[in-house]
C-alpha atoms as a PDB file:
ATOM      1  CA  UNK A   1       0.000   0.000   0.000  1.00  0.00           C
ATOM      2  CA  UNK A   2       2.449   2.744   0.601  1.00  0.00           C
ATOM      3  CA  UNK A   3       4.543   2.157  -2.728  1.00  0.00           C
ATOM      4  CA  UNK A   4       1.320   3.275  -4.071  1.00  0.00           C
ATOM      5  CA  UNK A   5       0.405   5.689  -1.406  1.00  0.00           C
ATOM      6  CA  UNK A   6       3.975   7.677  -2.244  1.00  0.00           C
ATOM      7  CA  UNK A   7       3.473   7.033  -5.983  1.00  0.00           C
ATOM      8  CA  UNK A   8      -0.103   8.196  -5.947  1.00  0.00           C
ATOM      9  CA  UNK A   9      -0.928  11.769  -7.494  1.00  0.00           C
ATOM     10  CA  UNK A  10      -3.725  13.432  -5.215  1.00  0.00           C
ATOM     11  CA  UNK A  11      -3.178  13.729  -1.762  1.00  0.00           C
ATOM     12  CA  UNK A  12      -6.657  12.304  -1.568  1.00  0.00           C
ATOM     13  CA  UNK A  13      -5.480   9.476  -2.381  1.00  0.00           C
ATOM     14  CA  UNK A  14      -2.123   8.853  -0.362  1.00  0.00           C
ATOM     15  CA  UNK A  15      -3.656   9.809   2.663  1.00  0.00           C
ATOM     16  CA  UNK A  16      -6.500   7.388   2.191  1.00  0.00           C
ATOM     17  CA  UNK A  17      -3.736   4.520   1.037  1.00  0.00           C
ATOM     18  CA  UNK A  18      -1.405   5.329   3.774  1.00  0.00           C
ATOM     19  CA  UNK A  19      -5.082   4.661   6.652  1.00  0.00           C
ATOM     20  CA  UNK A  20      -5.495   1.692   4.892  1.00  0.00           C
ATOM     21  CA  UNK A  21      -1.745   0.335   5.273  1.00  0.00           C
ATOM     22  CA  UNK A  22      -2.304   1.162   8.922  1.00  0.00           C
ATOM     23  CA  UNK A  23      -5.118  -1.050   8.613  1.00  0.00           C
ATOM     24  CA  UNK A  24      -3.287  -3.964   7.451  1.00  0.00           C
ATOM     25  CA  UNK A  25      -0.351  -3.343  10.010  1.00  0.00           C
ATOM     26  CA  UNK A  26      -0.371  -0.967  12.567  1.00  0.00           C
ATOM     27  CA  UNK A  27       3.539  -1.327  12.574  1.00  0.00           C
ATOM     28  CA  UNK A  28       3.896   0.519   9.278  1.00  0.00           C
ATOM     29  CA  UNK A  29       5.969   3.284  10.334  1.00  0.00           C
ATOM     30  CA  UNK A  30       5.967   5.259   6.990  1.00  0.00           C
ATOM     31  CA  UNK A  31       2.126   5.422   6.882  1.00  0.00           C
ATOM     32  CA  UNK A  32       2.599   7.659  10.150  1.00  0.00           C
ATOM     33  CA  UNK A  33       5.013  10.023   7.760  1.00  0.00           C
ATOM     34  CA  UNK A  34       2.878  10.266   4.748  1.00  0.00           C
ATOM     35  CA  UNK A  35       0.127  11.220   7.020  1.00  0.00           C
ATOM     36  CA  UNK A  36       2.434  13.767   9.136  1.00  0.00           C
ATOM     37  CA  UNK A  37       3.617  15.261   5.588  1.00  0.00           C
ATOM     38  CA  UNK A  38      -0.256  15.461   4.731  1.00  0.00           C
ATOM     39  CA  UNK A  39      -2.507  15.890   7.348  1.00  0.00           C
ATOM     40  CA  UNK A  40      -0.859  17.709  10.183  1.00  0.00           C
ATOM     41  CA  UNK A  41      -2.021  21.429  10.166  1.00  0.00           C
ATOM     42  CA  UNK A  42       0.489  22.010  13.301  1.00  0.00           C
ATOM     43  CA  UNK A  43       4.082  21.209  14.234  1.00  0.00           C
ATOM     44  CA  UNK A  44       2.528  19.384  17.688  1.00  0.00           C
ATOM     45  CA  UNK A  45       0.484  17.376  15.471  1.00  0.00           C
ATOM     46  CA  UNK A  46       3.049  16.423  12.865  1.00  0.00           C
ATOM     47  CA  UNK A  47       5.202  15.672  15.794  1.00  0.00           C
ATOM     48  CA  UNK A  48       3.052  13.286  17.489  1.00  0.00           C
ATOM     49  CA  UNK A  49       2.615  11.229  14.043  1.00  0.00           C
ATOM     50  CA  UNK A  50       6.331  11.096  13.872  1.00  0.00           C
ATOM     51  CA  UNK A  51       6.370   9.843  17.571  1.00  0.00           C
ATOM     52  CA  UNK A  52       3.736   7.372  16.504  1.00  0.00           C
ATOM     53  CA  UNK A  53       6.160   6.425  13.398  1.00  0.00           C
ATOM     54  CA  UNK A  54       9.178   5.576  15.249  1.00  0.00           C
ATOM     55  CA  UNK A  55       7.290   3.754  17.360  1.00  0.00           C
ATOM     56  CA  UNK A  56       5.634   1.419  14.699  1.00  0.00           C
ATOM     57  CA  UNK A  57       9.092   0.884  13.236  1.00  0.00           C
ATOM     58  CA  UNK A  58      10.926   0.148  16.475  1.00  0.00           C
ATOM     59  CA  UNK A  59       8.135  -2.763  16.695  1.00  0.00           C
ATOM     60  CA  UNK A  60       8.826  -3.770  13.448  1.00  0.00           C
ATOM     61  CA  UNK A  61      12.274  -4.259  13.622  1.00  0.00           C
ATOM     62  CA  UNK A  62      12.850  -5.079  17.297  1.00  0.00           C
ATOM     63  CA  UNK A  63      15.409  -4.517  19.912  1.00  0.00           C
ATOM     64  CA  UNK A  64      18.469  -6.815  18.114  1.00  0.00           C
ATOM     65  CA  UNK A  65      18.085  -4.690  14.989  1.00  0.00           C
ATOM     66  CA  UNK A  66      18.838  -2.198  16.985  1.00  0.00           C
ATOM     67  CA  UNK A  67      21.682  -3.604  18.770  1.00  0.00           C
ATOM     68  CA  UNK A  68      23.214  -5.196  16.053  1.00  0.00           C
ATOM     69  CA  UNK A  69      23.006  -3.155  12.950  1.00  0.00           C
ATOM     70  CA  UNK A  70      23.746   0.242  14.288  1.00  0.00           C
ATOM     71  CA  UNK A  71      26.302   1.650  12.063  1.00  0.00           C
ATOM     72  CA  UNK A  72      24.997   0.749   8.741  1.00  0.00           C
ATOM     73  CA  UNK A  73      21.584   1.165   9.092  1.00  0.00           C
ATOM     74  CA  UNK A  74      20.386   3.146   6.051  1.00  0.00           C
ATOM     75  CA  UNK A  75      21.905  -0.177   3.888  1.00  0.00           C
ATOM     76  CA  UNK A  76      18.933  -2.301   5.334  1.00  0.00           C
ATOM     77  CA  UNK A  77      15.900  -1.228   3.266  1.00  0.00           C
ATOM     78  CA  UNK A  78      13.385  -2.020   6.423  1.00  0.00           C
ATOM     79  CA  UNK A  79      14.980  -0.076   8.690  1.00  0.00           C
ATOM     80  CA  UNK A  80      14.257   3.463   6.631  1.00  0.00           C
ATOM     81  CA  UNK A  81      10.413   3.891   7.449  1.00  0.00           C
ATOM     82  CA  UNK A  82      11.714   4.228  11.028  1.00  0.00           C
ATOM     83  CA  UNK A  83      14.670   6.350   9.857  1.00  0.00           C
ATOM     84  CA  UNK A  84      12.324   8.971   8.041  1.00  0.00           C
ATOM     85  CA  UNK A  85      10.035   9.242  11.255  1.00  0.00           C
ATOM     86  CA  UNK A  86      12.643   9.587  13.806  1.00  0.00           C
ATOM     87  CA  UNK A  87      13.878  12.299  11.133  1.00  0.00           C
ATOM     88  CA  UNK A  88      10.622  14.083  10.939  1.00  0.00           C
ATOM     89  CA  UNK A  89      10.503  13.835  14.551  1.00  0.00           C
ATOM     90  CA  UNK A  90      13.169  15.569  14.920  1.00  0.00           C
ATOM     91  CA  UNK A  91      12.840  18.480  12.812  1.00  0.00           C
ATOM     92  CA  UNK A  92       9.495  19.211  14.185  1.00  0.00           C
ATOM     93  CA  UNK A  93      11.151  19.288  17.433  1.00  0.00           C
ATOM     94  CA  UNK A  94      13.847  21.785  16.194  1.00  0.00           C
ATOM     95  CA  UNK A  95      10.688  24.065  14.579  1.00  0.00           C
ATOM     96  CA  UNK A  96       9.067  24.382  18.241  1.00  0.00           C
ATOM     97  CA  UNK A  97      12.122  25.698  19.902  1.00  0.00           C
ATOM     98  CA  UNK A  98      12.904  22.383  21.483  1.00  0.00           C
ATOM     99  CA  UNK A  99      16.648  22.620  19.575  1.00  0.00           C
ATOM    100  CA  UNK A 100      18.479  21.016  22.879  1.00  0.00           C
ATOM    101  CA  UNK A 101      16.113  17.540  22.551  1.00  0.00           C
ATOM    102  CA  UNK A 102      16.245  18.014  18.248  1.00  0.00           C
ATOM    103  CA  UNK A 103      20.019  17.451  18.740  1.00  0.00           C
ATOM    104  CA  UNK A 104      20.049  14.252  20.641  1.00  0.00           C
ATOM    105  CA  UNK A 105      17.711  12.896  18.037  1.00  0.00           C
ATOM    106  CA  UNK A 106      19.556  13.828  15.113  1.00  0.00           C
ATOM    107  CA  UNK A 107      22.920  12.666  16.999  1.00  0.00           C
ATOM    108  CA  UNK A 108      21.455   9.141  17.204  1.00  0.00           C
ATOM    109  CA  UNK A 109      20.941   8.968  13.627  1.00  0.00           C
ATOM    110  CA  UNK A 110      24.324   9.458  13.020  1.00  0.00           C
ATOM    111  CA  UNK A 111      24.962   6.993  15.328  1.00  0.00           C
ATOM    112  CA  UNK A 112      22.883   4.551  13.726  1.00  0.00           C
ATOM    113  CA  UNK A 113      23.827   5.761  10.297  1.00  0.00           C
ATOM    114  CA  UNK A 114      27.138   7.088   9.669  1.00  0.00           C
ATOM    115  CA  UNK A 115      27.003   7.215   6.174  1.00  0.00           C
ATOM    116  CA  UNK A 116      24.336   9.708   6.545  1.00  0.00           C
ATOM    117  CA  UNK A 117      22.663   8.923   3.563  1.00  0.00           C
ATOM    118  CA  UNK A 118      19.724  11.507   4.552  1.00  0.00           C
ATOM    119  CA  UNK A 119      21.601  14.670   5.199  1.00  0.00           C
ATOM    120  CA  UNK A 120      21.101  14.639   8.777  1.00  0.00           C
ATOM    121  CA  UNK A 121      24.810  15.962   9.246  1.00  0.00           C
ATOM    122  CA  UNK A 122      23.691  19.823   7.709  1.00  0.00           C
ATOM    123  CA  UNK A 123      21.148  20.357  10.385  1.00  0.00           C
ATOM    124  CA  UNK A 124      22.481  18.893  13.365  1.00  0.00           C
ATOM    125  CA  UNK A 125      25.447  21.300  12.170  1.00  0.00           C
ATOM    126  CA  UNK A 126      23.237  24.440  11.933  1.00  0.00           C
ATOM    127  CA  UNK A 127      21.635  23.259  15.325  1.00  0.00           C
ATOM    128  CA  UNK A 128      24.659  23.452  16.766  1.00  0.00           C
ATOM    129  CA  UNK A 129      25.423  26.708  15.271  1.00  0.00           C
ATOM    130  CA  UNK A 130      22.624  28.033  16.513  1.00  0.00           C
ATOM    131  CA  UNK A 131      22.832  26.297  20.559  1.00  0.00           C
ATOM    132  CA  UNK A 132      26.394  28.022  20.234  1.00  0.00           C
ATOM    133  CA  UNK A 133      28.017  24.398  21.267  1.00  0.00           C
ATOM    134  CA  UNK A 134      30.569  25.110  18.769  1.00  0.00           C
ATOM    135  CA  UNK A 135      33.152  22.264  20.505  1.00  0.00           C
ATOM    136  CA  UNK A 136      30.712  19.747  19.744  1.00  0.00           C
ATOM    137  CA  UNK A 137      30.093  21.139  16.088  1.00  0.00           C
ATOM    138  CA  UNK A 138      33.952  20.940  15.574  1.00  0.00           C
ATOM    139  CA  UNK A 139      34.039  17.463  16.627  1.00  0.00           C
ATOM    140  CA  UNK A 140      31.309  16.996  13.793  1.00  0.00           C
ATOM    141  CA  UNK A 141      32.818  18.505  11.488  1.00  0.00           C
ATOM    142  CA  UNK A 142      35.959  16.168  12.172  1.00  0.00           C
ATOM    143  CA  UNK A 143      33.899  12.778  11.964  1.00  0.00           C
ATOM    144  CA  UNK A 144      33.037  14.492   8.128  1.00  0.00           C
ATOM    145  CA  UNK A 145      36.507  15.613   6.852  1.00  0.00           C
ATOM    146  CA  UNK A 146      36.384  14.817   3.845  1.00  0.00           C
ATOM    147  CA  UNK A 147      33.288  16.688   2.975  1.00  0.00           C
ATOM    148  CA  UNK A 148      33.653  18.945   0.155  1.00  0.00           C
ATOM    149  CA  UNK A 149      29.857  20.632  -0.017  1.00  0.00           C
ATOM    150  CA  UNK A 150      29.801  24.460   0.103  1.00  0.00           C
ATOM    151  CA  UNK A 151      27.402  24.157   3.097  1.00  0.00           C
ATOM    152  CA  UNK A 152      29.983  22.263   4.925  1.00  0.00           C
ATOM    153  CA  UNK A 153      32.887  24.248   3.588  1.00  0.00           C
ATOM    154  CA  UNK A 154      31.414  27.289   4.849  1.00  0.00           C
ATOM    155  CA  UNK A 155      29.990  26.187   8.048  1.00  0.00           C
ATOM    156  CA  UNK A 156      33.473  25.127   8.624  1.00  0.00           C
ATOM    157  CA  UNK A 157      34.882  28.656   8.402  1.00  0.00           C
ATOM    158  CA  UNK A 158      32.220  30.114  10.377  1.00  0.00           C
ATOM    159  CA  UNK A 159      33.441  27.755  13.277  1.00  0.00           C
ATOM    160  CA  UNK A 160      36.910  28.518  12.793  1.00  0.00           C
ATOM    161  CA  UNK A 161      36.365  31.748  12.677  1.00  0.00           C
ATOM    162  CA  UNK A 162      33.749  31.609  15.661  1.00  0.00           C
ATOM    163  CA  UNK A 163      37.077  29.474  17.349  1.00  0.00           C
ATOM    164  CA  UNK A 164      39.778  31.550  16.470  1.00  0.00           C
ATOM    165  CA  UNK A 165      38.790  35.002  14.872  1.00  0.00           C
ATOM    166  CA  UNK A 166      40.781  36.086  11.813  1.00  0.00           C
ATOM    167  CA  UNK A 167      43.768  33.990  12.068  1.00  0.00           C
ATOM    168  CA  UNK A 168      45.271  31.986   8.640  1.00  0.00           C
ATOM    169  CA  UNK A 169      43.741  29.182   9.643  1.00  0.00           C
ATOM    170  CA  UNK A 170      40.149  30.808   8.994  1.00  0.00           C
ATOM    171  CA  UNK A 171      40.679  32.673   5.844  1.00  0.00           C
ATOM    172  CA  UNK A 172      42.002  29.864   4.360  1.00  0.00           C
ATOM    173  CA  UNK A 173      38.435  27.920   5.052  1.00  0.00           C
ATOM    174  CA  UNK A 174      36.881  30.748   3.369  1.00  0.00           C
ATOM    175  CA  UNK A 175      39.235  30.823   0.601  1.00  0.00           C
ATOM    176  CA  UNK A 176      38.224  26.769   0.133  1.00  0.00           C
ATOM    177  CA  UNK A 177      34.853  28.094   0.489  1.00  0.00           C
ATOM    178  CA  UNK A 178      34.994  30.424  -2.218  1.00  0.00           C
ATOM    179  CA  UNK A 179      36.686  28.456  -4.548  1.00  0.00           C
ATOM    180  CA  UNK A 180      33.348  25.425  -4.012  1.00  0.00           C
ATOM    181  CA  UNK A 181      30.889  28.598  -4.217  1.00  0.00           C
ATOM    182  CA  UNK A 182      31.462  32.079  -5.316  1.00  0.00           C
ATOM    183  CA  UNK A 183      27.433  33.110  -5.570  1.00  0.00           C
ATOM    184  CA  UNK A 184      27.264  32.620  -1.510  1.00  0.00           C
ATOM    185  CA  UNK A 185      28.950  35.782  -0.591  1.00  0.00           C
ATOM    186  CA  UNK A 186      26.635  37.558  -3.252  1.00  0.00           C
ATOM    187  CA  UNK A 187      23.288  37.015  -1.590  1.00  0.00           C
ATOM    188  CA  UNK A 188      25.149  36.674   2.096  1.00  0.00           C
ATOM    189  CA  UNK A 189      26.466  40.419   1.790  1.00  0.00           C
ATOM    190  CA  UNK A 190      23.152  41.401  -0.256  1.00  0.00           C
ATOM    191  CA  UNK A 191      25.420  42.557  -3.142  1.00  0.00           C
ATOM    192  CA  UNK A 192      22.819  40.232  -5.018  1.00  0.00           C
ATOM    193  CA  UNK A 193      18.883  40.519  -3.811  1.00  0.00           C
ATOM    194  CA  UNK A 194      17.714  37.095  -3.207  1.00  0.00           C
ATOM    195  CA  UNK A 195      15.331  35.919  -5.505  1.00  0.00           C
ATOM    196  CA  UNK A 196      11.481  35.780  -4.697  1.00  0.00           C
ATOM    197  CA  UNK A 197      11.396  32.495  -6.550  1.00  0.00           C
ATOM    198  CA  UNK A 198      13.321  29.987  -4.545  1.00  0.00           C
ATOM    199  CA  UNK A 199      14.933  27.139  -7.097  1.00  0.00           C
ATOM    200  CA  UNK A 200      13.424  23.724  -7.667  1.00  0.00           C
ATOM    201  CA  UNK A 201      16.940  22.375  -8.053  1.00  0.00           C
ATOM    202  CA  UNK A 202      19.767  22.233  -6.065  1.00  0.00           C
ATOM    203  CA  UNK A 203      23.179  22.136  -8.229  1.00  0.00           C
ATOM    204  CA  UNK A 204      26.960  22.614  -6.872  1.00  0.00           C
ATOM    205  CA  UNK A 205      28.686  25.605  -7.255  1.00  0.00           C
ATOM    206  CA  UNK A 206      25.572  27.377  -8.922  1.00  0.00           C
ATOM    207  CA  UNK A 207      23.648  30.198  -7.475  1.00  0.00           C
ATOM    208  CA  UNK A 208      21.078  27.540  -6.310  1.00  0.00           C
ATOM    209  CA  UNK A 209      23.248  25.933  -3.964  1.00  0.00           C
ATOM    210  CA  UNK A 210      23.807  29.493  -2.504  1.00  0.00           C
ATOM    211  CA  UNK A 211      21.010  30.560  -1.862  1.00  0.00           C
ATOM    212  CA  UNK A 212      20.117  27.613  -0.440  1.00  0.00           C
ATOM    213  CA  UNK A 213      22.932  28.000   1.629  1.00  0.00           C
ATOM    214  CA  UNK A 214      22.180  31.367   2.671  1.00  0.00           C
ATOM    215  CA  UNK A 215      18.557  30.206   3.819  1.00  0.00           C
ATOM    216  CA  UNK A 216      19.913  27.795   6.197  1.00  0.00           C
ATOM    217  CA  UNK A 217      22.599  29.298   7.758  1.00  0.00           C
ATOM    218  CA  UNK A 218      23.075  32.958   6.889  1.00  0.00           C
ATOM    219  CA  UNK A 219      21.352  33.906  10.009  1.00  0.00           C
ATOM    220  CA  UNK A 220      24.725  32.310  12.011  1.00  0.00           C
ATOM    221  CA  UNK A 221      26.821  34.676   9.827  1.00  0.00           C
ATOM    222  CA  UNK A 222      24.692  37.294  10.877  1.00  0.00           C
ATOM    223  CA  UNK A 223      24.639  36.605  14.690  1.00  0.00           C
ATOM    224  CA  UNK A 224      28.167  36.054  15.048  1.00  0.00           C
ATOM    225  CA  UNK A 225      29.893  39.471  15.839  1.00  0.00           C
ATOM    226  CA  UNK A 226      32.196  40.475  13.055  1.00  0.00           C
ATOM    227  CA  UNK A 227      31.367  37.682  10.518  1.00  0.00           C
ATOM    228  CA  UNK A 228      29.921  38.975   7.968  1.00  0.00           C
ATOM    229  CA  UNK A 229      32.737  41.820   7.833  1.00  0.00           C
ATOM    230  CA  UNK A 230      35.367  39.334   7.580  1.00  0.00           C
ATOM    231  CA  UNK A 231      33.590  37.300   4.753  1.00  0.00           C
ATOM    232  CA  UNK A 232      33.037  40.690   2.845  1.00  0.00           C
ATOM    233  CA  UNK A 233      37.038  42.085   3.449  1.00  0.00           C
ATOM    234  CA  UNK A 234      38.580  38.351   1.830  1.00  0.00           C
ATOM    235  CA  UNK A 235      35.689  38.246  -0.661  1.00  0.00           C
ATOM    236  CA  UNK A 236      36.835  41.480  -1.873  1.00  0.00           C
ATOM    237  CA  UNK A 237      40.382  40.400  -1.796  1.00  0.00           C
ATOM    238  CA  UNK A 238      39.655  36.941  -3.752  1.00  0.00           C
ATOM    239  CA  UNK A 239      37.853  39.081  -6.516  1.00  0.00           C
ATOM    240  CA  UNK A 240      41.194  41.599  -6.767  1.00  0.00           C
ATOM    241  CA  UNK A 241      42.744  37.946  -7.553  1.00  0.00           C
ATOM    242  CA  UNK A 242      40.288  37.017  -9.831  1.00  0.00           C
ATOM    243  CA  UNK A 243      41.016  40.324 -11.590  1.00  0.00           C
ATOM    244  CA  UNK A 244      44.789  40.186 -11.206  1.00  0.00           C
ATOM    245  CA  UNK A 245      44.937  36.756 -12.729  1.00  0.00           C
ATOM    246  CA  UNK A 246      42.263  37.654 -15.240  1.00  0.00           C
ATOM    247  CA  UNK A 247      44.529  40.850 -16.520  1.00  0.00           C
ATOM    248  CA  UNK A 248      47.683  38.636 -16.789  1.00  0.00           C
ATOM    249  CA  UNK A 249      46.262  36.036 -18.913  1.00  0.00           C
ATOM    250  CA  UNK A 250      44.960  38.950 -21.425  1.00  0.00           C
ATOM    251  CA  UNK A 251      48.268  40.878 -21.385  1.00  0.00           C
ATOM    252  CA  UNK A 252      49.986  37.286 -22.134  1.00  0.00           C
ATOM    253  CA  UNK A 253      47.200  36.385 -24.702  1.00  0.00           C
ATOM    254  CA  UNK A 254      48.390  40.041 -26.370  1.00  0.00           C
ATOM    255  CA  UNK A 255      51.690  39.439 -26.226  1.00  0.00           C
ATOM    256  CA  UNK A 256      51.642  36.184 -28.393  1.00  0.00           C
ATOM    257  CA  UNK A 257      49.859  38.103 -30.768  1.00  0.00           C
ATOM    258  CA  UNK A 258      52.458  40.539 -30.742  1.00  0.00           C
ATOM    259  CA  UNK A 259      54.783  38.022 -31.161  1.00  0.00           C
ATOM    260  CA  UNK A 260      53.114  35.835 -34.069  1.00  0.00           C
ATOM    261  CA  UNK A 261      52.521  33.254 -31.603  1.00  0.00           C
END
C-alpha cells in the first residue's frame, strides 16, 4: 500500500492509502510520515505522528536490529520507514524551539547511520550553530573531513572563525569556500537581492546551492559578531585575484599576438 500511497498523485489518495496500510499493520511506520507530511495542520500534530512512526518501526524491527546493525543502518531497506520518522521527529522538534532535545535525536541517527545517507549531518550542524556548542560542532565537522559541499565548507569557516577570529587558519576555510561557491557571498552580503522564486533544483557551485545556503545558515553569519565583515574584506580580496589573474592572462594572450605566436 504505501509504494502506491507515495506514488499516488492526489493527496486524496495517499492519505486514504497510507489509513489503509495502517489497517493492514499498525507497525507501518511510513504510513505515520505520509500522514504527518499530509494531514498535520500544526508542528505538535506532525510531531506526534512522527512519535507514533518511530514507534511502529521500532516494533517492526525489534530490539536486536537495533543492537546489532547500528552503524549501517540506512543499507537495510526495512529499517528506513523508522529512519524517516525519527527524522521528521526531529525536525518538528527543532521548529518548536525544542533545539536542545532536536540534537540528541539527530545525533542518534548518526549513530545509527554514519554514512548519513539523509543529510542529517547539515542540520544537526546548523543546530549546533545556533545552541552556540561550537566544541561539539567541531568534533562533527571532524567525523566528516572529507566533505567537500559548500554548506559544509562554509559552516566550517564560520566555526573557525567563531574558534579563532581572523587567524590563517580561517581565511584559508573561506578561501576553500569560495573556490566550491562564489554566488554565496553575493546574496550573504546582499550585493545580489535574493530571488522571490526559490529554485526547484539544487546544483553545486551554482547560485542555487547558494542561496540555499544562505537560507539555512546565513542567520549564524549574521549573529556572530564580526562575521559577515570578515567574509566581505577576503571576498573582496579573492575578486582583486580574480582580476589580477584575469589581466595577466589577457596581457599574455596580447603578447603572443604581438609576437606571431
Amino acid at each position: 500500500k504505501m509504494y502506491e500511497a507515495w506514488e499516488a498523485r492526489s493527496r486524496k489518495t495517499r492519505v486514504r492509502l497510507a489509513r489503509e496500510a495502517l489497517n493492514i499493520s499498525p507497525d507501518c511506520a511510513d504510513a505515520y510520515v505520509l500522514l504527518a507530511e499530509e494531514t498535520a495542520r500544526t508542528p505538535a500534530q506532525a510531531l506526534k505522528l512522527y512519535e507514533e512512526g518511530m514507534q511502529a518501526g521500532e516494533r517492526a524491527l525489534g530490539p536486536e536490529v537495533f543492537a546489532e546493525e547500528a552503524g549501517h543502518f540506512w543499507g537495510i531497506l526495512r529499517t528506513r520507514p523508522y529512519m524517516r520518522a525519527r527524522a521528521g521527529f526531529a525536525a518538528c522538534l527543532w521548529e518548536m524551539g525544542e533545539g536542545e532535545r532536536a540534537i540528541e535525536y539527530f545525533r542518534e541517527l548518526l549513530r545509527l547511520n554514519p554514512n548519513d545517507n539523509q543529510g542529517n549531518r547539515y542540520l544537526l550542524a546548523r543546530l549546533l550553530l545556533q545552541e552556540e556548542r561550537d566544541e561539539e560542532l567541531g568534533v562533527l565537522l571532524g567525523e566528516y573531513e572529507e566533505e567537500a559541499s559548500a554548506e559544509w565548507l562554509y559552516t566550517r569557516a564560520l566555526w573557525r572563525y567563531r574558534r579563532e577570529g581572523e587567524v590563517r587558519a580561517s581565511a584559508r576555510a573561506l578561501q576553500l569556500a569560495f573556490a566550491e561557491n562564489i554566488f554565496v557571498p553575493l546574496f550573504m552580503l546582499e550585493v545580489r537581492p535574493m530571488p522571490t522564486d526559490l529554485p526547484e533544483y539544487i546544483s553545486p557551485g551554482e547560485e542555487s546551492e547558494a542561496i540555499d545556503y544562505v537560507l539555512g545558515n546565513g542567520t549564524y553569519w549574521y549573529d556572530t559578531p564580526g562575521a559577515l565583515e570578515w567574509c566581505g574584506e577576503l571576498f573582496g580580496e579573492a575578486l582583486e585575484e580574480v582580476e589580477k589573474r584575469a589581466r595577466a592572462e589577457e596581457n599574455e594572450r596580447k603578447l603572443r599576438l604581438l609576437m606571431g605566436h
